[in-house]
N, C-alpha and C. Protein backbone atom coordinates (compact mmCIF):
# COMPACT_ATOMS: atom_id res chain seq x y z
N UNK A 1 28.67 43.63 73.40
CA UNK A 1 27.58 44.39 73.96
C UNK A 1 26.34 44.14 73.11
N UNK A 2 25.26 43.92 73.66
CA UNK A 2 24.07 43.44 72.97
C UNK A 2 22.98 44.71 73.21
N UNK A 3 22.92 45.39 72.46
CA UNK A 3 22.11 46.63 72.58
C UNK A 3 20.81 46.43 72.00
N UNK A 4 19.19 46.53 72.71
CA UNK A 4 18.25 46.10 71.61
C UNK A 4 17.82 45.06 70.64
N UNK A 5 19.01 43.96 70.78
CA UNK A 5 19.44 43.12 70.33
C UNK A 5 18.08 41.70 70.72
N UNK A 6 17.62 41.89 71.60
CA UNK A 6 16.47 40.54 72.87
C UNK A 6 17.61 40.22 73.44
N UNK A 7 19.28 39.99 73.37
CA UNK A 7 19.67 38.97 73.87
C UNK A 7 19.23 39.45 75.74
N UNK A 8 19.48 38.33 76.54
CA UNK A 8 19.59 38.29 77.93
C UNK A 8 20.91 38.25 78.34
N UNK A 9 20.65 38.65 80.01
CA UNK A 9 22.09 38.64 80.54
C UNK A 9 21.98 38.24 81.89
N UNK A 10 22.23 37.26 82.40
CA UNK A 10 22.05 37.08 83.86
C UNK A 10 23.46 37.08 84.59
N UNK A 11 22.60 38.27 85.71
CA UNK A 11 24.30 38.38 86.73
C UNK A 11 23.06 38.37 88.27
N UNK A 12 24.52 38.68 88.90
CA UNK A 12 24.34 38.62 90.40
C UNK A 12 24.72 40.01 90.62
N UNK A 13 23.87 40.61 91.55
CA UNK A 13 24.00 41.98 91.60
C UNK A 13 23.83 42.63 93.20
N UNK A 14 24.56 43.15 93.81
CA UNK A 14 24.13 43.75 95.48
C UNK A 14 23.91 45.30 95.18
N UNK A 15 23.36 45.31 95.71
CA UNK A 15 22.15 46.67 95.54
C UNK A 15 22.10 47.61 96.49
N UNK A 16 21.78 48.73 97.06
CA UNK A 16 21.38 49.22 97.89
C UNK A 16 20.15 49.65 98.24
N UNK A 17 19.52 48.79 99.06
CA UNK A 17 17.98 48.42 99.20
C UNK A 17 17.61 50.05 98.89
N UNK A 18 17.70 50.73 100.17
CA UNK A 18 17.30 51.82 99.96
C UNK A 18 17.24 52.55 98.65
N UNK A 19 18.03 52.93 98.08
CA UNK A 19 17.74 53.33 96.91
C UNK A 19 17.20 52.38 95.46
N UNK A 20 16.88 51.06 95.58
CA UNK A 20 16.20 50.17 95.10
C UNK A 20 14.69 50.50 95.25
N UNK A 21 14.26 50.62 95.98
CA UNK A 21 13.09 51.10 96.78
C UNK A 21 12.61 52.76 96.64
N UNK A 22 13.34 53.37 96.69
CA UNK A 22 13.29 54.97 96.35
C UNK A 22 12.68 55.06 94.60
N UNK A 23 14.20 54.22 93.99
CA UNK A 23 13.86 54.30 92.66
C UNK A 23 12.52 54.15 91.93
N UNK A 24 12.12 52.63 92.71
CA UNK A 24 11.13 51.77 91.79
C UNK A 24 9.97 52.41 92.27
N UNK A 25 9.70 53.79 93.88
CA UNK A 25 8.36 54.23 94.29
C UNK A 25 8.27 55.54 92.97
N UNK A 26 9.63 56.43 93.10
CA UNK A 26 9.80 57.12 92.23
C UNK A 26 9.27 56.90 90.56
N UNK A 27 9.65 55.72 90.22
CA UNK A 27 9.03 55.40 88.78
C UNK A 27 7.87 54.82 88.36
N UNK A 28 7.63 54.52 89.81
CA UNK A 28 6.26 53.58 89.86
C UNK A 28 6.62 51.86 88.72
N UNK A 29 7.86 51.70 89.35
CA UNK A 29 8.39 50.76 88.98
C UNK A 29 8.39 49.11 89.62
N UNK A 30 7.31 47.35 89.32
CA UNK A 30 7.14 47.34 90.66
C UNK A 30 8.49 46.02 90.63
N UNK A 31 9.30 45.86 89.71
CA UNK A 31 10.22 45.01 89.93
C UNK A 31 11.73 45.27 89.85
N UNK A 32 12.96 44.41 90.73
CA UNK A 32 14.04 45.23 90.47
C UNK A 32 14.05 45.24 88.99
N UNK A 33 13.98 43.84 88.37
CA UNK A 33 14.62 43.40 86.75
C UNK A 33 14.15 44.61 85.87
N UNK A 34 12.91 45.05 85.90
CA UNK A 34 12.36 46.13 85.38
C UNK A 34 13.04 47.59 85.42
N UNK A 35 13.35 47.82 87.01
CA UNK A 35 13.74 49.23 87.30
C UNK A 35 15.34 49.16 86.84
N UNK A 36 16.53 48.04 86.80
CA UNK A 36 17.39 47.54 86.43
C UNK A 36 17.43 48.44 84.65
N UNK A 37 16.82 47.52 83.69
CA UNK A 37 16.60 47.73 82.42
C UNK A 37 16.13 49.23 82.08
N UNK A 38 14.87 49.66 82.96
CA UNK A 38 15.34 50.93 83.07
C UNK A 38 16.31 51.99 82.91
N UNK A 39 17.00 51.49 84.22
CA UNK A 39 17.95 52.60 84.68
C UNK A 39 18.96 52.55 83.05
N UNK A 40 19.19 51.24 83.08
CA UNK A 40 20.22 51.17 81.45
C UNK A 40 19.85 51.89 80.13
N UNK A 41 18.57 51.98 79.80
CA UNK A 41 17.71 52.17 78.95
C UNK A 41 18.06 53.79 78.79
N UNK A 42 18.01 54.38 80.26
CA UNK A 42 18.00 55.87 80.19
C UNK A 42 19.22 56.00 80.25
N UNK A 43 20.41 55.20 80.56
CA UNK A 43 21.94 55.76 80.55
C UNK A 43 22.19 55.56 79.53
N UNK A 44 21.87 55.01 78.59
CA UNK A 44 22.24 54.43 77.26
C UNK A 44 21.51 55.51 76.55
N UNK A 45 20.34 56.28 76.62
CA UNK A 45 19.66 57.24 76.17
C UNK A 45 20.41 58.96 76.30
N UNK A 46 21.05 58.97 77.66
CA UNK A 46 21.69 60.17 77.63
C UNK A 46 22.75 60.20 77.31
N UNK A 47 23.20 59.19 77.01
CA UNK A 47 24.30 59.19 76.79
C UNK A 47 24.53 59.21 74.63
N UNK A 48 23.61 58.93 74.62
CA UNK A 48 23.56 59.18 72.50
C UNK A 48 22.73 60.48 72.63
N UNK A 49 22.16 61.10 73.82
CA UNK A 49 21.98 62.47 73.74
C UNK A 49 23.20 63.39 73.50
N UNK A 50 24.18 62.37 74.48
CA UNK A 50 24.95 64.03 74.54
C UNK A 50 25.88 64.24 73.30
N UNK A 51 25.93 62.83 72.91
CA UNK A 51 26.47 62.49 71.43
C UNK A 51 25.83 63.63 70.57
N UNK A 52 24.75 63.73 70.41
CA UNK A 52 23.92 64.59 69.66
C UNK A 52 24.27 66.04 69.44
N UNK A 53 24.25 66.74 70.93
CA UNK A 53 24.55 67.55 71.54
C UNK A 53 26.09 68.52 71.17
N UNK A 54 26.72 67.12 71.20
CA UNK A 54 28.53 67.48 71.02
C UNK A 54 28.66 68.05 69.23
N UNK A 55 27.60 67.87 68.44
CA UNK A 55 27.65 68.18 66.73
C UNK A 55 27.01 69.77 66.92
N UNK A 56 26.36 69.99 67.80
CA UNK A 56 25.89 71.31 68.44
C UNK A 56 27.35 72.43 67.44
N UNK A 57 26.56 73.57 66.49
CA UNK A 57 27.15 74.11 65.79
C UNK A 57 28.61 73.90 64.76
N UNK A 58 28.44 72.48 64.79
CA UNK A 58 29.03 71.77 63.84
C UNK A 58 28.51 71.03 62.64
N UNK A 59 27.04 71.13 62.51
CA UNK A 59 26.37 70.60 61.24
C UNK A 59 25.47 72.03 61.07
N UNK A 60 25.78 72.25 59.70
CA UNK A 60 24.78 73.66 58.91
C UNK A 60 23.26 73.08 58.10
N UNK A 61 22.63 73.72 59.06
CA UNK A 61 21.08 72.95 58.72
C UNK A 61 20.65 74.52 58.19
N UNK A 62 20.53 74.35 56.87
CA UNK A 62 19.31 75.93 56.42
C UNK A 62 17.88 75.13 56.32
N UNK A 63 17.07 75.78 57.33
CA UNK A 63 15.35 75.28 57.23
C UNK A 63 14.55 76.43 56.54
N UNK A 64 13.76 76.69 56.10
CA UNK A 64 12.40 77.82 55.77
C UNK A 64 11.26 77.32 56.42
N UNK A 65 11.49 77.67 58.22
CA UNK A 65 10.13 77.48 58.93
C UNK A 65 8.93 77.88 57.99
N UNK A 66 8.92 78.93 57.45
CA UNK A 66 7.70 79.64 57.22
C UNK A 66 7.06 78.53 55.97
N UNK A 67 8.03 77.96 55.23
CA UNK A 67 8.15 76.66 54.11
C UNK A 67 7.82 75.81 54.80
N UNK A 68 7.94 75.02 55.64
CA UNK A 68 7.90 74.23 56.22
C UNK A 68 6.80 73.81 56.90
N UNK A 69 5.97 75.26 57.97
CA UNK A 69 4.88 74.87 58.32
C UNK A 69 3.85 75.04 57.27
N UNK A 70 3.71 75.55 56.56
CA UNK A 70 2.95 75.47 55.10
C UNK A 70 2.05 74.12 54.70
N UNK A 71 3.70 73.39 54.66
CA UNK A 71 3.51 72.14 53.81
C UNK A 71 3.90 71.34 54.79
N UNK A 72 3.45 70.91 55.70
CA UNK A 72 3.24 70.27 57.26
C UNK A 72 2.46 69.94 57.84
């Protein structure tokens, strides 16, 4: 898997126009290859979100907002 990496990847892909078209008016997106990299970009994004998410009251963070915005 080449993540961020530049490498390229060329495939052959069938699509469903309609929602090809939905997507790319929706994002103001004006090519598939673009709206493609996209779509990956953000599954690959929610997906180390939810990673994030899953440590949710499992790491002990003590902050001093009041410290903090001070010296900020």
């Amino acid at each position: 898997m080449c993540i961020g990496g530049g490498g390229l990847v060329r495939t052959n892909v069938v699509l469903d126009e309609k929602k090809v078209k939905a997507a790319k008016r929706a994002f103001d997106i004006a090519t598939t290859k673009d709206l493609l990299d996209f779509a990956l970009s953000e599954l690959l994004r929610t997906h180390h979100r939810k990673g994030i998410l899953a440590l949710k009251g499992k790491v002990k963070i003590e902050i001093d907002l009041d410290q903090s915005r001070e010296t900020g």
